[in-house]
Protein backbone atom coordinates (compact mmCIF):
# COMPACT_ATOMS: atom_id res chain seq x y z
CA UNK A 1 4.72 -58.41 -48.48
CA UNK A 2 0.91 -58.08 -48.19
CA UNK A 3 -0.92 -59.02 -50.80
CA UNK A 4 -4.33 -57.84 -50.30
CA UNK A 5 -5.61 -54.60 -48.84
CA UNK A 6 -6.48 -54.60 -44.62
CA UNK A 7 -9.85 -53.70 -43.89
CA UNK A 8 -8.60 -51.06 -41.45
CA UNK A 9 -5.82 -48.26 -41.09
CA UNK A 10 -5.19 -47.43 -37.33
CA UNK A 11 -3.23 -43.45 -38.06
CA UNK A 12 -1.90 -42.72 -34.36
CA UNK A 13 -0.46 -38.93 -34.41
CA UNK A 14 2.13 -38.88 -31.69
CA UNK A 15 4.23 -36.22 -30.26
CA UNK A 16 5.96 -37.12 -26.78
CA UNK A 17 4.04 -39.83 -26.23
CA UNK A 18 6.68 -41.90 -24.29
CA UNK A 19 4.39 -42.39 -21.49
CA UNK A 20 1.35 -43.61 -23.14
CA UNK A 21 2.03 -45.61 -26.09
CA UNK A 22 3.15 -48.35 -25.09
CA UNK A 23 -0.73 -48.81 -23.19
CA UNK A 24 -1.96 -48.05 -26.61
CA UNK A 25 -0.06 -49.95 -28.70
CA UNK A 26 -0.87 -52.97 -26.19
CA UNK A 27 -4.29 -52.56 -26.53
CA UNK A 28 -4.56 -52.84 -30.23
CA UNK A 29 -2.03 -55.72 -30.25
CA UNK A 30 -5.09 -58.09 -27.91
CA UNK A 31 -7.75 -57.02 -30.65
CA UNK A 32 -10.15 -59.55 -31.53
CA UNK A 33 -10.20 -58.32 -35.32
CA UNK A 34 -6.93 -58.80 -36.81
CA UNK A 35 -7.42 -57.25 -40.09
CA UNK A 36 -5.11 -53.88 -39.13
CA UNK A 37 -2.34 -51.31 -40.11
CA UNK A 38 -1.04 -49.14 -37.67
CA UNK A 39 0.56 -45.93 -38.92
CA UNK A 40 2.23 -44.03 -36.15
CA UNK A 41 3.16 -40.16 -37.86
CA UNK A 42 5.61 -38.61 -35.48
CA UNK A 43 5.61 -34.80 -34.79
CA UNK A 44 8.99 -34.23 -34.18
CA UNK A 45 8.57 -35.86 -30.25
CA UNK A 46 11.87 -34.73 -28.36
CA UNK A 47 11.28 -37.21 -26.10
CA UNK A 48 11.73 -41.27 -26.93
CA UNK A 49 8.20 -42.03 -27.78
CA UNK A 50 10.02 -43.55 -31.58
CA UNK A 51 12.26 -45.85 -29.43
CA UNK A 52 8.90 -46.88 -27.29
CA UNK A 53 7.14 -47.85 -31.35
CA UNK A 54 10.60 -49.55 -32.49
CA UNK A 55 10.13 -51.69 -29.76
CA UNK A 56 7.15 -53.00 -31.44
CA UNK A 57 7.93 -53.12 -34.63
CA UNK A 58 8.91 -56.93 -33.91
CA UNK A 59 5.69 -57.63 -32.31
CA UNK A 60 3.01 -56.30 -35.09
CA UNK A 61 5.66 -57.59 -38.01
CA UNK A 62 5.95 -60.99 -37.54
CA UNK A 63 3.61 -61.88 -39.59
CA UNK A 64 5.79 -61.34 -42.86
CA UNK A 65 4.40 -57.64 -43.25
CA UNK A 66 4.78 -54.35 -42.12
CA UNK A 67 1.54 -53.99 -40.01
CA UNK A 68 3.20 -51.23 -38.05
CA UNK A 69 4.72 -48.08 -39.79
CA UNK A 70 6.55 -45.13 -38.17
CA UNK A 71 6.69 -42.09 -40.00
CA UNK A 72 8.62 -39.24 -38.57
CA UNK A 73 7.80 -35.40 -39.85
CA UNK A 74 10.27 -33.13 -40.31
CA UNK A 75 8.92 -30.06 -38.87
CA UNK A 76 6.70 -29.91 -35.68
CA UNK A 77 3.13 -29.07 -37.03
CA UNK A 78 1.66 -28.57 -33.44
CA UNK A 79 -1.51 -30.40 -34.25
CA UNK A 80 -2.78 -33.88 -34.99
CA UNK A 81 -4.36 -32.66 -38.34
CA UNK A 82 -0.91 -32.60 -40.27
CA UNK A 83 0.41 -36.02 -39.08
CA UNK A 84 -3.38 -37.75 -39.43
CA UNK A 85 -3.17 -36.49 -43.01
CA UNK A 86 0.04 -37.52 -43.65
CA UNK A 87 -1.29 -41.20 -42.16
CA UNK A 88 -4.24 -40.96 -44.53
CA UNK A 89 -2.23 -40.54 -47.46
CA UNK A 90 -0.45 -43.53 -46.85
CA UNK A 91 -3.27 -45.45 -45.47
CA UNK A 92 -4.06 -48.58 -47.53
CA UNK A 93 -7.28 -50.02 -45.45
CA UNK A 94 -10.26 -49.96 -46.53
CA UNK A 95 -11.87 -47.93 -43.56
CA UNK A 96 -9.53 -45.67 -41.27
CA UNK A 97 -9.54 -45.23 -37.41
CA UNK A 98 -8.31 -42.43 -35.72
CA UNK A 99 -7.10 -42.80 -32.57
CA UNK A 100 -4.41 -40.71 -29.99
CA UNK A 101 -1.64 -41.76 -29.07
CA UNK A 102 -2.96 -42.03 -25.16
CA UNK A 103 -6.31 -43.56 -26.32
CA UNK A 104 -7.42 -47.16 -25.67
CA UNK A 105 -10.05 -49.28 -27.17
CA UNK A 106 -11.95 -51.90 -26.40
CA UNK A 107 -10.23 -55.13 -27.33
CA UNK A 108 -13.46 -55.69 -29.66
CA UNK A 109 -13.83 -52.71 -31.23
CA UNK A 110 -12.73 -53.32 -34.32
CA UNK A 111 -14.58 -56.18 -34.75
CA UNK A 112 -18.11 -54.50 -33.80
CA UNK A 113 -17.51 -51.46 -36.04
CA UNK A 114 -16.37 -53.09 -38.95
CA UNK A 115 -19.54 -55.00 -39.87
CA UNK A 116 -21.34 -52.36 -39.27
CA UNK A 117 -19.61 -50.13 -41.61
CA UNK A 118 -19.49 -52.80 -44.27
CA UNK A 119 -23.43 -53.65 -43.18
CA UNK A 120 -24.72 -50.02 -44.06
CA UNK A 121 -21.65 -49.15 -46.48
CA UNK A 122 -21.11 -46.20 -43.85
CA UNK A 123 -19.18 -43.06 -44.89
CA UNK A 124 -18.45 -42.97 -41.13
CA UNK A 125 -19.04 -45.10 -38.09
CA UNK A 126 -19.14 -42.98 -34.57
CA UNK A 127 -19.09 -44.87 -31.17
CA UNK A 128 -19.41 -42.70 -27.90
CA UNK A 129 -16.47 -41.93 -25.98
CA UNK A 130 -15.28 -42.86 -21.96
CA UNK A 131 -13.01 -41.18 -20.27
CA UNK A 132 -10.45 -42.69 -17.03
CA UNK A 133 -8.50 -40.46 -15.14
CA UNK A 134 -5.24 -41.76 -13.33
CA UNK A 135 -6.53 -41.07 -10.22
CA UNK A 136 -9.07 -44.11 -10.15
CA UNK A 137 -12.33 -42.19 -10.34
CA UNK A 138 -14.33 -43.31 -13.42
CA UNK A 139 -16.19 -40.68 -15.16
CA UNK A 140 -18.35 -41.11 -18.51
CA UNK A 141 -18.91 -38.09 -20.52
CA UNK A 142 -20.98 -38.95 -23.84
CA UNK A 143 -20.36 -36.24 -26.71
CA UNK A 144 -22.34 -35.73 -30.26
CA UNK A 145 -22.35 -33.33 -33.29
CA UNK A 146 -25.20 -35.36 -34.86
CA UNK A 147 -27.18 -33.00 -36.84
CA UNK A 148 -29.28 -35.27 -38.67
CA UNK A 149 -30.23 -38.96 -38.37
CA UNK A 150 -28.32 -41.81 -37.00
CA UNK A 151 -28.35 -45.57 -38.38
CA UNK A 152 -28.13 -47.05 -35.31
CA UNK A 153 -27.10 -51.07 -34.67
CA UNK A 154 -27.90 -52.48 -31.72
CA UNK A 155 -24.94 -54.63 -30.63
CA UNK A 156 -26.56 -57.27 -27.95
């Protein structure tokens, strides 16, 4: 049983994800920053995206705690807000990371943003976004709804 808080809760909302999680669950398995939970909220997938996260369960909980949860819904909400919520609630980190269920980070990310957020006692830490399409073209769209002032940390 864990005995002290982890610094972050990964909340994955999933719904026939069979394809892609196993690429995301990979990638936060190699993260630098070890200091995780992963809660995976289920929307009712019909196909056998669960089986795909019981796979793993192994993997994230061999360190004597349950670093990776499953939670299934009951009833399709047909939107990540419900399931993310549902994460939150049961969320015990100290900061929480969204992410999708066909979403990769860098293997360091968690280890960059953290400081930072503990560094300016952020509310919220943003990083931009990259996109890569299947079809081996790289393209890099950068998105913002900044309406006022950034803190921004130079990471060099």
């Amino acid at each position: 049983m864990r005995k002290t808080i982890p610094a972050v809760s990964i909340i994955i909302p999933m719904y026939n994800a069979e394809k892609y999680i196993c690429d995301c669950l990979d990638n936060i398995l190699i993260q630098t920053f070890q200091d995780f939970e992963v809660i995976i909220v289920d929307d009712c997938s019909t196909d056998k995206s669960c089986d795909v996260v019981e796979s793993y369960l192994p993997e994230f909980n061999s360190s004597g705690y349950d670093k990776l949860k499953l939670l299934r819904s009951k009833v399709n909400s047909g939107g990540e807000g419900t399931p993310r919520n549902i994460g939150v609630n049961i969320s015990c980190g100290e900061y929480i990371l969204f992410i999708d269920s066909d979403d990769f980070i860098t293997k360091t990310a968690l280890e960059e943003l953290y400081p930072i957020a503990k560094k300016f006692d952020a509310d919220v830490v943003h990083c931009e976004k990259y996109f890569q399409f299947t079809d081996g073209q790289e393209n890099f769209k950068i998105e913002s709804y900044q309406t006022g002032e950034f803190v921004k940390e130079l990471l060099c």
